[in-house]
C-alpha atoms as a PDB file:
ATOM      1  CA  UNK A   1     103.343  52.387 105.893  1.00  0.00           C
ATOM      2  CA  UNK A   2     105.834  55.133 105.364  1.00  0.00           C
ATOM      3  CA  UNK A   3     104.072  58.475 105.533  1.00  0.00           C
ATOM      4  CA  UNK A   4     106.616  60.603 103.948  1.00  0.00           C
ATOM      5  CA  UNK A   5     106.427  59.444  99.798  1.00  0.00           C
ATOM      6  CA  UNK A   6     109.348  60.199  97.742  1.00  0.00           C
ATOM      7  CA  UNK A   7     108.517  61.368  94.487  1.00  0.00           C
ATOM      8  CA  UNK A   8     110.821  60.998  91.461  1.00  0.00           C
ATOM      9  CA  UNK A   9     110.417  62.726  88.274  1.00  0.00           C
ATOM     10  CA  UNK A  10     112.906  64.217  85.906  1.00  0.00           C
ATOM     11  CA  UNK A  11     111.761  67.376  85.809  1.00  0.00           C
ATOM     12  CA  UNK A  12     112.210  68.588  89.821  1.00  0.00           C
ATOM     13  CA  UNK A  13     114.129  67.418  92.757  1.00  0.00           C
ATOM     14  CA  UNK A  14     114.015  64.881  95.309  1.00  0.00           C
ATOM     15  CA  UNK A  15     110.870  65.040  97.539  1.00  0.00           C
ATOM     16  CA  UNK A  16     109.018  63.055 100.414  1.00  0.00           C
ATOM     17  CA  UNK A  17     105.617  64.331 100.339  1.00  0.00           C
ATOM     18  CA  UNK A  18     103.664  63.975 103.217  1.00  0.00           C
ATOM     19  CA  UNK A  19     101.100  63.012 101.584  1.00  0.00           C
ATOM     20  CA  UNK A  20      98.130  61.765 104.032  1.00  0.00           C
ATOM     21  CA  UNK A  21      97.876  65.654 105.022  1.00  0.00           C
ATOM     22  CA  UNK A  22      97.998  66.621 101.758  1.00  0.00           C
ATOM     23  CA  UNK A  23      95.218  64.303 100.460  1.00  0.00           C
ATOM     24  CA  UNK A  24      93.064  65.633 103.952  1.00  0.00           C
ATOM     25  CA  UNK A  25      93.631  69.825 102.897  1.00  0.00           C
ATOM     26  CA  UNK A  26      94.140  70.619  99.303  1.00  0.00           C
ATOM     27  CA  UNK A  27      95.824  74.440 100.697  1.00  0.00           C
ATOM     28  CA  UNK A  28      98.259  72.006 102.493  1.00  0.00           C
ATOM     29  CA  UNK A  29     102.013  71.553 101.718  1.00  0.00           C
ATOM     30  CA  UNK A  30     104.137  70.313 104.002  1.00  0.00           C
ATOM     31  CA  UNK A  31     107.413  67.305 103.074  1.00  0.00           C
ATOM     32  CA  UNK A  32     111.010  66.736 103.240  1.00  0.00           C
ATOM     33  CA  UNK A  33     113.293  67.085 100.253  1.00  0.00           C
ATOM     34  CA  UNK A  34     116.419  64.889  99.002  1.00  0.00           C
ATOM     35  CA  UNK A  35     119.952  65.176  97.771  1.00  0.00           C
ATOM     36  CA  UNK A  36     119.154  65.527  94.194  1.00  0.00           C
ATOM     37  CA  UNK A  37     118.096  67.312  91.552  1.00  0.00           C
ATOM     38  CA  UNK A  38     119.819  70.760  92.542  1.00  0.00           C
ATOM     39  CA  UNK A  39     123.091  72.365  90.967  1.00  0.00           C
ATOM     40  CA  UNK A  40     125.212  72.610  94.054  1.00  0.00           C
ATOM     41  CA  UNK A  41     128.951  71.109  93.850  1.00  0.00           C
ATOM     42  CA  UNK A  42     130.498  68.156  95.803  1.00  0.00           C
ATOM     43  CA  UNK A  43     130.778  67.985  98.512  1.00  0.00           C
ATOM     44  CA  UNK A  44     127.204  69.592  99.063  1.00  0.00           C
ATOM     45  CA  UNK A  45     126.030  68.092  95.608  1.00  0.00           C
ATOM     46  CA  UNK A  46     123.407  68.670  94.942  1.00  0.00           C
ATOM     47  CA  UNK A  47     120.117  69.928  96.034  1.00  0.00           C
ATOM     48  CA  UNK A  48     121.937  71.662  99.225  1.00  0.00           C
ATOM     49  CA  UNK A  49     119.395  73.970 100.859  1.00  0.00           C
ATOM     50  CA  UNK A  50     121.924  75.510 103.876  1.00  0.00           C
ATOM     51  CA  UNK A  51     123.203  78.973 103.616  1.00  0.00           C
ATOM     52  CA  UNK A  52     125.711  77.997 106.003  1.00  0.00           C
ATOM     53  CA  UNK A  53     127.771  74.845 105.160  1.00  0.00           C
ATOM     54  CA  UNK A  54     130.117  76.625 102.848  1.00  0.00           C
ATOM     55  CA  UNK A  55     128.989  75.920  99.456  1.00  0.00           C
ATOM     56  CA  UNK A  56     128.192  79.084  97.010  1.00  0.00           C
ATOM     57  CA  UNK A  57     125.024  80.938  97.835  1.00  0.00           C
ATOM     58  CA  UNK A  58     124.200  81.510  94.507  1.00  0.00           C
ATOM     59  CA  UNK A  59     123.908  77.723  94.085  1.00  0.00           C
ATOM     60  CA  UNK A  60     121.935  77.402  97.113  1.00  0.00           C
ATOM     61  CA  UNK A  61     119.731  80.141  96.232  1.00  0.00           C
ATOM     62  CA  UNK A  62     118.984  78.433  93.128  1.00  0.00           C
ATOM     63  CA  UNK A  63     118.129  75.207  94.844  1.00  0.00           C
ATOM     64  CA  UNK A  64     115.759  77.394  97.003  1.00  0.00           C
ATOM     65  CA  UNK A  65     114.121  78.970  94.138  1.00  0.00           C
ATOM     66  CA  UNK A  66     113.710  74.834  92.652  1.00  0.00           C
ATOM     67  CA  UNK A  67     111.668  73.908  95.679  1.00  0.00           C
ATOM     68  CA  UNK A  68     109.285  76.761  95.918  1.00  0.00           C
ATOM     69  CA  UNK A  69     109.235  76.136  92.252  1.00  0.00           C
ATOM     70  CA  UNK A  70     108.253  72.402  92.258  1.00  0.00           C
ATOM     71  CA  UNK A  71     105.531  73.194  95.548  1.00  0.00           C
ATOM     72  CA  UNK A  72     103.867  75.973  93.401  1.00  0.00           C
ATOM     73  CA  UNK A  73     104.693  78.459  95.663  1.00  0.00           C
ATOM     74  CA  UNK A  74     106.419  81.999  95.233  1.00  0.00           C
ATOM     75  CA  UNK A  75     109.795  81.932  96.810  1.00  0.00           C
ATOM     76  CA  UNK A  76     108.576  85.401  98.798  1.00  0.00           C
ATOM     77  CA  UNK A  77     107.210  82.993 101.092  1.00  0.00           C
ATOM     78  CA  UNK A  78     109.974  81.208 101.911  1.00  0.00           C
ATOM     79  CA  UNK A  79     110.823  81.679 105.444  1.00  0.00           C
ATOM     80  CA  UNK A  80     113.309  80.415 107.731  1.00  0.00           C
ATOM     81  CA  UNK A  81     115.220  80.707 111.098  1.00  0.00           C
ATOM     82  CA  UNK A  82     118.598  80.109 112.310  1.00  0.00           C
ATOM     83  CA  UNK A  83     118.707  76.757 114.071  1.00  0.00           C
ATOM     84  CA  UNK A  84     120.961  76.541 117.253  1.00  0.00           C
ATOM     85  CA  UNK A  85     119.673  73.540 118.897  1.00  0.00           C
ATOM     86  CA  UNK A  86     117.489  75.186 121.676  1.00  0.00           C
ATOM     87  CA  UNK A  87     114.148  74.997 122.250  1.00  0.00           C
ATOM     88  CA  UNK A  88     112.834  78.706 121.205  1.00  0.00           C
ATOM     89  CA  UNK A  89     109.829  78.529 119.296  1.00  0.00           C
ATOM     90  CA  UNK A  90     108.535  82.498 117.031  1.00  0.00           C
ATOM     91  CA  UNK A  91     105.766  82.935 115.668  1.00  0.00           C
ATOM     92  CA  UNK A  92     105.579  84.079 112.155  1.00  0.00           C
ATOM     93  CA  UNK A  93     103.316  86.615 111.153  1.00  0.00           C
ATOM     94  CA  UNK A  94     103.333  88.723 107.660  1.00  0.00           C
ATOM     95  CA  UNK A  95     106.140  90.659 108.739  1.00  0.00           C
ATOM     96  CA  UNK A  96     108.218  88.275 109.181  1.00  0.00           C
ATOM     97  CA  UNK A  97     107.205  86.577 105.857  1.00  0.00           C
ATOM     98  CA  UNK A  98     110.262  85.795 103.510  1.00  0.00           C
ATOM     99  CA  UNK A  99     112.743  86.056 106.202  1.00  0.00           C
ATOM    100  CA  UNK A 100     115.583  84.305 105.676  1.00  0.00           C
ATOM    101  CA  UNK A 101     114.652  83.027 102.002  1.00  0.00           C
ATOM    102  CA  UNK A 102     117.841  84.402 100.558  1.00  0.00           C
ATOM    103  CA  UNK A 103     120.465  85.631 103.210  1.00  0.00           C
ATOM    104  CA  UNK A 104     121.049  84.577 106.286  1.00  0.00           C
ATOM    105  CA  UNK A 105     121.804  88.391 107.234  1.00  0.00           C
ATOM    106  CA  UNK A 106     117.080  88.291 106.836  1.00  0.00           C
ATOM    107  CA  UNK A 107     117.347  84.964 108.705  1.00  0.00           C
ATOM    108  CA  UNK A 108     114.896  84.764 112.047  1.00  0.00           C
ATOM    109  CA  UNK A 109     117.823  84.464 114.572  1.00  0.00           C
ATOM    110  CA  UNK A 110     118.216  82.300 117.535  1.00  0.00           C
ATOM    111  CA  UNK A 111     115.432  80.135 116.972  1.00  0.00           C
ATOM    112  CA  UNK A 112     114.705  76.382 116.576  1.00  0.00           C
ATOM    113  CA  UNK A 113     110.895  76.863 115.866  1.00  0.00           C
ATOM    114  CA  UNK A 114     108.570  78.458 113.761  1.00  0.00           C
ATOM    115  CA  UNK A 115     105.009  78.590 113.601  1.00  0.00           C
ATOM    116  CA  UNK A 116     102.124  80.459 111.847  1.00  0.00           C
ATOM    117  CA  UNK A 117      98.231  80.799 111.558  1.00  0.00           C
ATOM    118  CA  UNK A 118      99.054  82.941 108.310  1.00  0.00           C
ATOM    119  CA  UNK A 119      98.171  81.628 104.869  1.00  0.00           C
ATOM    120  CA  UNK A 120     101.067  81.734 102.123  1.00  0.00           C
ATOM    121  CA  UNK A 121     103.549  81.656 104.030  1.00  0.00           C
ATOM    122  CA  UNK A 122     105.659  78.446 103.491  1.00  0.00           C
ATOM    123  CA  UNK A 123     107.906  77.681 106.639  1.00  0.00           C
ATOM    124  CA  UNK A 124     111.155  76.061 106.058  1.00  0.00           C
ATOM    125  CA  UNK A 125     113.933  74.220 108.747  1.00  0.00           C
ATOM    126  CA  UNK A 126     117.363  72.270 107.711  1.00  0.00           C
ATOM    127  CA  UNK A 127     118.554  68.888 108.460  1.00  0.00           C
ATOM    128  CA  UNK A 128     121.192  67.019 107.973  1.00  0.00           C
ATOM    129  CA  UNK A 129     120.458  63.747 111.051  1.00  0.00           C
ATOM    130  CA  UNK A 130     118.873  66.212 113.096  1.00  0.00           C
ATOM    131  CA  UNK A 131     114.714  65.306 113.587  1.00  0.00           C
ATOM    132  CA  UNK A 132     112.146  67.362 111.888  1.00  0.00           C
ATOM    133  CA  UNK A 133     108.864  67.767 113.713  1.00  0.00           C
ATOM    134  CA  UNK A 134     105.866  68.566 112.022  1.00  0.00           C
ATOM    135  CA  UNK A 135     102.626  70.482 113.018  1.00  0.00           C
ATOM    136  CA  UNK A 136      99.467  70.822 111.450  1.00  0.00           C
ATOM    137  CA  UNK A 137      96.289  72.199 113.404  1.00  0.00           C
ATOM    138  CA  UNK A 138      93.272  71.486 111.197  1.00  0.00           C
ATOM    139  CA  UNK A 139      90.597  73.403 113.462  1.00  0.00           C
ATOM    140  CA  UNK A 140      92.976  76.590 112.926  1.00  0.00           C
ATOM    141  CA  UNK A 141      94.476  76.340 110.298  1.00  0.00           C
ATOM    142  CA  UNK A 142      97.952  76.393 111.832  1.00  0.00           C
ATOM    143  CA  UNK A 143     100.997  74.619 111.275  1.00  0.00           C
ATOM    144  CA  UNK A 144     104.823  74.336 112.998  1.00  0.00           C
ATOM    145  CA  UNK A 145     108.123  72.904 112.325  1.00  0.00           C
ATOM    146  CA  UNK A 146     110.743  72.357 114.816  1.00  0.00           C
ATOM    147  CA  UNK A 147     114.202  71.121 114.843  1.00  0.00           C
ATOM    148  CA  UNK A 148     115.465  68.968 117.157  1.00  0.00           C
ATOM    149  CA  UNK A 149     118.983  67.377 117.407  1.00  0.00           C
ATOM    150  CA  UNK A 150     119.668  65.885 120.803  1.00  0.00           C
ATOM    151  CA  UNK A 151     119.803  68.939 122.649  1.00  0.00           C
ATOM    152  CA  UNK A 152     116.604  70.078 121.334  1.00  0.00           C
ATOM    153  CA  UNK A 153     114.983  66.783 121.909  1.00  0.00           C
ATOM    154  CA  UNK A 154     116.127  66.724 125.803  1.00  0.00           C
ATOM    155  CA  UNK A 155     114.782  70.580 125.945  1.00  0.00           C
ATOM    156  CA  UNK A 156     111.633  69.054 124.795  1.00  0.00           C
ATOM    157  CA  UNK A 157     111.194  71.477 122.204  1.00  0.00           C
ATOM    158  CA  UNK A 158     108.308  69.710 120.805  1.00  0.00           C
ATOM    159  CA  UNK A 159     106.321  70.337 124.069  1.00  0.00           C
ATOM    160  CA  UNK A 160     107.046  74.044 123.392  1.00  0.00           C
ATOM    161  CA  UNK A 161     106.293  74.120 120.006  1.00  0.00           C
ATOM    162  CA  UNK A 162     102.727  72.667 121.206  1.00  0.00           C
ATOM    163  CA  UNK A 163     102.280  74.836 124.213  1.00  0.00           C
ATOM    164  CA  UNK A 164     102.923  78.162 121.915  1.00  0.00           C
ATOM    165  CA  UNK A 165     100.432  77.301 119.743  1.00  0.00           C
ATOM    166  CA  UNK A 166      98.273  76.442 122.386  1.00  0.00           C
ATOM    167  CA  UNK A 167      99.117  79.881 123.729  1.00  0.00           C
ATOM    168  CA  UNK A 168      98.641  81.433 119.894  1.00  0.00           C
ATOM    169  CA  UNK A 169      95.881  80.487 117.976  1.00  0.00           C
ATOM    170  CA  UNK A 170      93.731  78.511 120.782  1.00  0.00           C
ATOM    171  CA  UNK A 171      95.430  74.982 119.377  1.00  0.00           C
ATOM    172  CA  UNK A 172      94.341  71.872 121.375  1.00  0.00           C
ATOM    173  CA  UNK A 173      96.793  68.833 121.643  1.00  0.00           C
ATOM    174  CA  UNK A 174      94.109  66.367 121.049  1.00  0.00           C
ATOM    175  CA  UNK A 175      93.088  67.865 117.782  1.00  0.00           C
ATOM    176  CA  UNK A 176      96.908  68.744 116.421  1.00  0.00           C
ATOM    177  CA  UNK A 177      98.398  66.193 114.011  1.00  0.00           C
ATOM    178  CA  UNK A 178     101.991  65.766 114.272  1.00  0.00           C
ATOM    179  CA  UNK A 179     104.536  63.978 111.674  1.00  0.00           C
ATOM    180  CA  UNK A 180     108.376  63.150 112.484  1.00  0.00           C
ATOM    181  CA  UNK A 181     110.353  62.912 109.767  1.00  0.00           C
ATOM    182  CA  UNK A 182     113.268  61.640 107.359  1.00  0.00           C
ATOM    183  CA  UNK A 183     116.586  61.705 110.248  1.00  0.00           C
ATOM    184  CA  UNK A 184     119.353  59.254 111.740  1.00  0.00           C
ATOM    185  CA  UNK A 185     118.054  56.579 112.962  1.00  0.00           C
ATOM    186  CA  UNK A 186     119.202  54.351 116.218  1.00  0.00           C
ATOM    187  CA  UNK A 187     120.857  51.883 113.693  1.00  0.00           C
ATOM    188  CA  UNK A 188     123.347  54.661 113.313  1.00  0.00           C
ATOM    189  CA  UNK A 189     123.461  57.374 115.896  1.00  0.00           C
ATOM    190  CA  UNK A 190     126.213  56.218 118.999  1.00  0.00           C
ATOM    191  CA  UNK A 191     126.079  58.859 121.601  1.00  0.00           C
ATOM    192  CA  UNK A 192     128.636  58.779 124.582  1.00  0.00           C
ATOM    193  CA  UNK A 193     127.655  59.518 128.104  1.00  0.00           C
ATOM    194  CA  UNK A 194     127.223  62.990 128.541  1.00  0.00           C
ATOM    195  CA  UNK A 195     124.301  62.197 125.922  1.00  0.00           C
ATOM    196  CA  UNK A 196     123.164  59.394 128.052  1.00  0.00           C
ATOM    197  CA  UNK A 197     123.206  61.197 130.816  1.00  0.00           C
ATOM    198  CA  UNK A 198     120.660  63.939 129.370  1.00  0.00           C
ATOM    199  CA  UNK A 199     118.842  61.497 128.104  1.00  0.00           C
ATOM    200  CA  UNK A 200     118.597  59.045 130.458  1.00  0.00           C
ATOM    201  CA  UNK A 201     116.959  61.958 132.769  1.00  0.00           C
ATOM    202  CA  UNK A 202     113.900  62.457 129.885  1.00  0.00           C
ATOM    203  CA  UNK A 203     113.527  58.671 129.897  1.00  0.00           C
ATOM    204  CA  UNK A 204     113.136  58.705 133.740  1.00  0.00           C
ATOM    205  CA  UNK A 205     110.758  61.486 133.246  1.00  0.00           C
ATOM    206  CA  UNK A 206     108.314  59.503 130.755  1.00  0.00           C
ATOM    207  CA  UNK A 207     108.510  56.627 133.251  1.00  0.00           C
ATOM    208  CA  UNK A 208     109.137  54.353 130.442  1.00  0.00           C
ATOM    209  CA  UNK A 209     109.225  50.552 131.113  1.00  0.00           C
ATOM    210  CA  UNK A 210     112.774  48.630 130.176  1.00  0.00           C
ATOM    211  CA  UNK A 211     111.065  47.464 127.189  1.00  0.00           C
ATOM    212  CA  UNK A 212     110.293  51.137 126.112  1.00  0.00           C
ATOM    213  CA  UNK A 213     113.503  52.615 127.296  1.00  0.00           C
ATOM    214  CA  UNK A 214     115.382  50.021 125.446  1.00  0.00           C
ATOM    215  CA  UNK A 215     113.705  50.754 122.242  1.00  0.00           C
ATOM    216  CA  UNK A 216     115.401  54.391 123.074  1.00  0.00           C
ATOM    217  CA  UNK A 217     118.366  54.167 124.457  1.00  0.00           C
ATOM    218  CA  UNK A 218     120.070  50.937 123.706  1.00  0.00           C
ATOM    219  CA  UNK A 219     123.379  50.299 125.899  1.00  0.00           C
ATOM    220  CA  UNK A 220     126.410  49.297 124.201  1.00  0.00           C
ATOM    221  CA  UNK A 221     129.303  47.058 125.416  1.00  0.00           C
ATOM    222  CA  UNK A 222     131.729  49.894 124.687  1.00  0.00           C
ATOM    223  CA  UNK A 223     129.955  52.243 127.338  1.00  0.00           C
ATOM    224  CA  UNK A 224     128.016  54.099 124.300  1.00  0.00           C
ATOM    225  CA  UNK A 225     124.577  53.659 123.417  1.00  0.00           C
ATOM    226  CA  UNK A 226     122.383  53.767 120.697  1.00  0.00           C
ATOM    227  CA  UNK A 227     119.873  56.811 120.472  1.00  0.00           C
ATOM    228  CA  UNK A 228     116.514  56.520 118.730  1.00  0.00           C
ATOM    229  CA  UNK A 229     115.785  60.182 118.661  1.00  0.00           C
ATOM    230  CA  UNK A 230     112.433  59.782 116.774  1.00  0.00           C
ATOM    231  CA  UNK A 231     110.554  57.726 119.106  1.00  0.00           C
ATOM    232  CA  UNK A 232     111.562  59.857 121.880  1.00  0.00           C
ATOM    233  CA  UNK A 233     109.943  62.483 120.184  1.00  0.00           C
ATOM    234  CA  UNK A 234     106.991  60.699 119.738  1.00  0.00           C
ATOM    235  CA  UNK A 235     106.754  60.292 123.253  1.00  0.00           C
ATOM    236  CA  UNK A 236     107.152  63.431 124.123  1.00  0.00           C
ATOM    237  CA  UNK A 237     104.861  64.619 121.548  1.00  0.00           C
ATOM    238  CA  UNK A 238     102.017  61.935 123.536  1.00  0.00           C
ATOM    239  CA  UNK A 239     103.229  63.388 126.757  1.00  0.00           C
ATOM    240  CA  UNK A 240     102.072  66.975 125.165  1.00  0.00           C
ATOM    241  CA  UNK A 241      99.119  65.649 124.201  1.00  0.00           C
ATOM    242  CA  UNK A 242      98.835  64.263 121.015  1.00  0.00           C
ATOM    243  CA  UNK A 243      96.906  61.146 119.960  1.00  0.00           C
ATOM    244  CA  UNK A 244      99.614  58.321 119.034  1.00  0.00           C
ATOM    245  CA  UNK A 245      97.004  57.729 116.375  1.00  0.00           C
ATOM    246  CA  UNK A 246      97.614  61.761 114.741  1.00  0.00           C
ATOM    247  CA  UNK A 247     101.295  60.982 114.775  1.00  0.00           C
ATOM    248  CA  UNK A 248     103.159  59.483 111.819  1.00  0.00           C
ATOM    249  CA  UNK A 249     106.479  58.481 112.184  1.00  0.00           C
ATOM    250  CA  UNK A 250     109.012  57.985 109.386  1.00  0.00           C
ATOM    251  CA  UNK A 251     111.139  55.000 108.686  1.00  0.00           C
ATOM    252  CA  UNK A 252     113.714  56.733 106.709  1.00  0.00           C
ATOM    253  CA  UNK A 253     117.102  56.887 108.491  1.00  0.00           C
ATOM    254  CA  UNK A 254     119.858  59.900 106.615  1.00  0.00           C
ATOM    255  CA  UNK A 255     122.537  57.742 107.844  1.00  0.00           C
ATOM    256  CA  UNK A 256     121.690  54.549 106.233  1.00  0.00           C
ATOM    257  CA  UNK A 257     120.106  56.012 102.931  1.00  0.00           C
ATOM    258  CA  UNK A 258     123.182  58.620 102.101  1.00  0.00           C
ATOM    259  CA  UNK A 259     122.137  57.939  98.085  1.00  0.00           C
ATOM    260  CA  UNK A 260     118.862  59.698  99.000  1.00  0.00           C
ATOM    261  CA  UNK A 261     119.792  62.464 102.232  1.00  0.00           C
ATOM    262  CA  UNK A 262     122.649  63.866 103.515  1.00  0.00           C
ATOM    263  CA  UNK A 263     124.224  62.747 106.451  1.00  0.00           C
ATOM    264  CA  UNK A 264     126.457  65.162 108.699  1.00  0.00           C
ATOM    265  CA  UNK A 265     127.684  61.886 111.091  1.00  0.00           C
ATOM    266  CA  UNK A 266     128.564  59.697 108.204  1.00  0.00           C
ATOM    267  CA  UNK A 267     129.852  61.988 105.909  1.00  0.00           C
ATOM    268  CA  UNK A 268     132.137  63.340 108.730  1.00  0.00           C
ATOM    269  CA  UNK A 269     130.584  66.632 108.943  1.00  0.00           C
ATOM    270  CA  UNK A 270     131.160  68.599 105.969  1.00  0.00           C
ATOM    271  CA  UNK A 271     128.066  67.707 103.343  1.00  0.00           C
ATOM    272  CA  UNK A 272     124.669  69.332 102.611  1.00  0.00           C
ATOM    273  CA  UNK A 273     121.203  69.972 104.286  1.00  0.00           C
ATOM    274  CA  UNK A 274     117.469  68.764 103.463  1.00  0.00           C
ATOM    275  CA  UNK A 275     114.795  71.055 104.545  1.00  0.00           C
ATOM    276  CA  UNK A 276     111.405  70.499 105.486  1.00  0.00           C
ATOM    277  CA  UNK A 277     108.369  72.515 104.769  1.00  0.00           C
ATOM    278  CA  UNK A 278     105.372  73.419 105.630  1.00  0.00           C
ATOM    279  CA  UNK A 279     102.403  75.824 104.292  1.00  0.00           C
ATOM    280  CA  UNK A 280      98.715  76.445 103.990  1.00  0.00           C
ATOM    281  CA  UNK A 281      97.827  77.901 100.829  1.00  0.00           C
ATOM    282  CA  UNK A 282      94.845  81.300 100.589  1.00  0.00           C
ATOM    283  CA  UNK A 283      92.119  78.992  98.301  1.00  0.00           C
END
């Protein structure tokens, strides 16, 4: 069953709701949005949630201020980082709360990860293919997001992401849920072999059978192959120590669903972003 529910109503934007986690902690948020229900112009239209794609920040403000809206949350909390496909993980503390919400001059720099044991603070990452990764300790009441493209995927910043919080708030991989979400699926992502390459040396790693790799990394006849970035996460996410059962996995892929997500690869690189999020409430 698909983990990540959209929810459509007139009255607020497009949103997948991870909604198992939410049903298991009422202070809970956490969920990916859509590409509607926002007031941005094409070719960003319209629920565009990155600063820096081009479109007007006033409009993407707004759309901002819509989603903390819709959650319940004040948009105070909003707090993001600037994504550069490594595999640096911060930790987010009440100083840091609100970075990034409406400038990018605020924004967290240099940073694929953020994490935080602190209630009321909502964490937010973009996407627009890339995977989201989603962390939720339940024994400390922490929580994580990570983006991972293919770089950060082969820099196995999910293991990272675990082993700081491990190293922050006491976190154990066997009691951590994780959640991979809404992103390009291998039915649409071709990577050449550079990619393959990088890759292929993670695969080796896992010591995955043919079967396994296959499901991966599927060789082309042109020399390409196609990447499933999501279940490599998931397997590194095992590796790190999480139960396959405490990991949901999304079906939806942004390349074949463009009426629902943006999709830098098919939309040739000038379009919107998603975000996902991800917050404990004070009850």
């Amino acid at each position: 069953m698909e983990p990540f529910e959209a929810v459509h109503e007139a009255k607020i934007p497009s949103l997948f709701l991870l909604r198992e986690w939410m049903s298991a902690d009422a202070g809970l948020t956490a969920g990916f949005t859509g590409r509607s229900g926002g007031v941005s112009a094409a070719p960003y239209d319209s629920f565009n949630l990155g600063l820096h794609v081009g479109d007007e920040d006033a409009a993407v403000a707004e759309n901002r201020r819509r989603l903390a809206q819709a959650l319940g949350w004040p948009f105070e909390a909003w707090t993001c980082a600037e994504q550069v496909h490594g595999s640096r993980v911060s930790l987010i503390g009440s100083e840091e709360r609100g970075r990034g919400r409406a400038s990018l001059a605020t924004v967290i720099k240099d940073c694929d990860a953020i994490m935080t044991d602190r209630k009321d603070v909502l964490l937010v990452s973009f996407y627009a293919d890339c995977v989201p990764l989603y962390f939720y300790d339940p024994e400390h009441g922490a929580v994580a997001l990570a983006h991972a493209g293919w770089k950060g995927t082969v820099g196995e910043i999910a293991a990272a992401t675990i082993e700081s919080m491990g190293s922050a708030f006491g976190t154990r991989p066997e009691q951590l849920r994780g959640a991979i979400g809404p992103s390009i699926g291998g039915c649409c992502y071709e990577v050449d072999g550079p990619v393959i390459d990088r890759v292929s040396e993670v695969l080796d790693a896992l010591k995955t059978t043919d079967s396994e790799r296959s499901r991966m990394l599927s060789m082309r006849e042109n020399g390409k192959a196609r990447l499933n970035l999501k279940e490599i996460n998931r397997q590194l996410m095992i590796k790190a120590g999480i139960l396959p059962s405490r990991i949901e996995l999304s079906k939806w892929c942004t390349g074949c669903r463009r009426d629902l997500f943006y999709s830098h690869r098919a939309e040739g690189g000038r379009t919107g972003r998603m975000a996902s999020w991800i917050g404990i409430r004070e009850r």
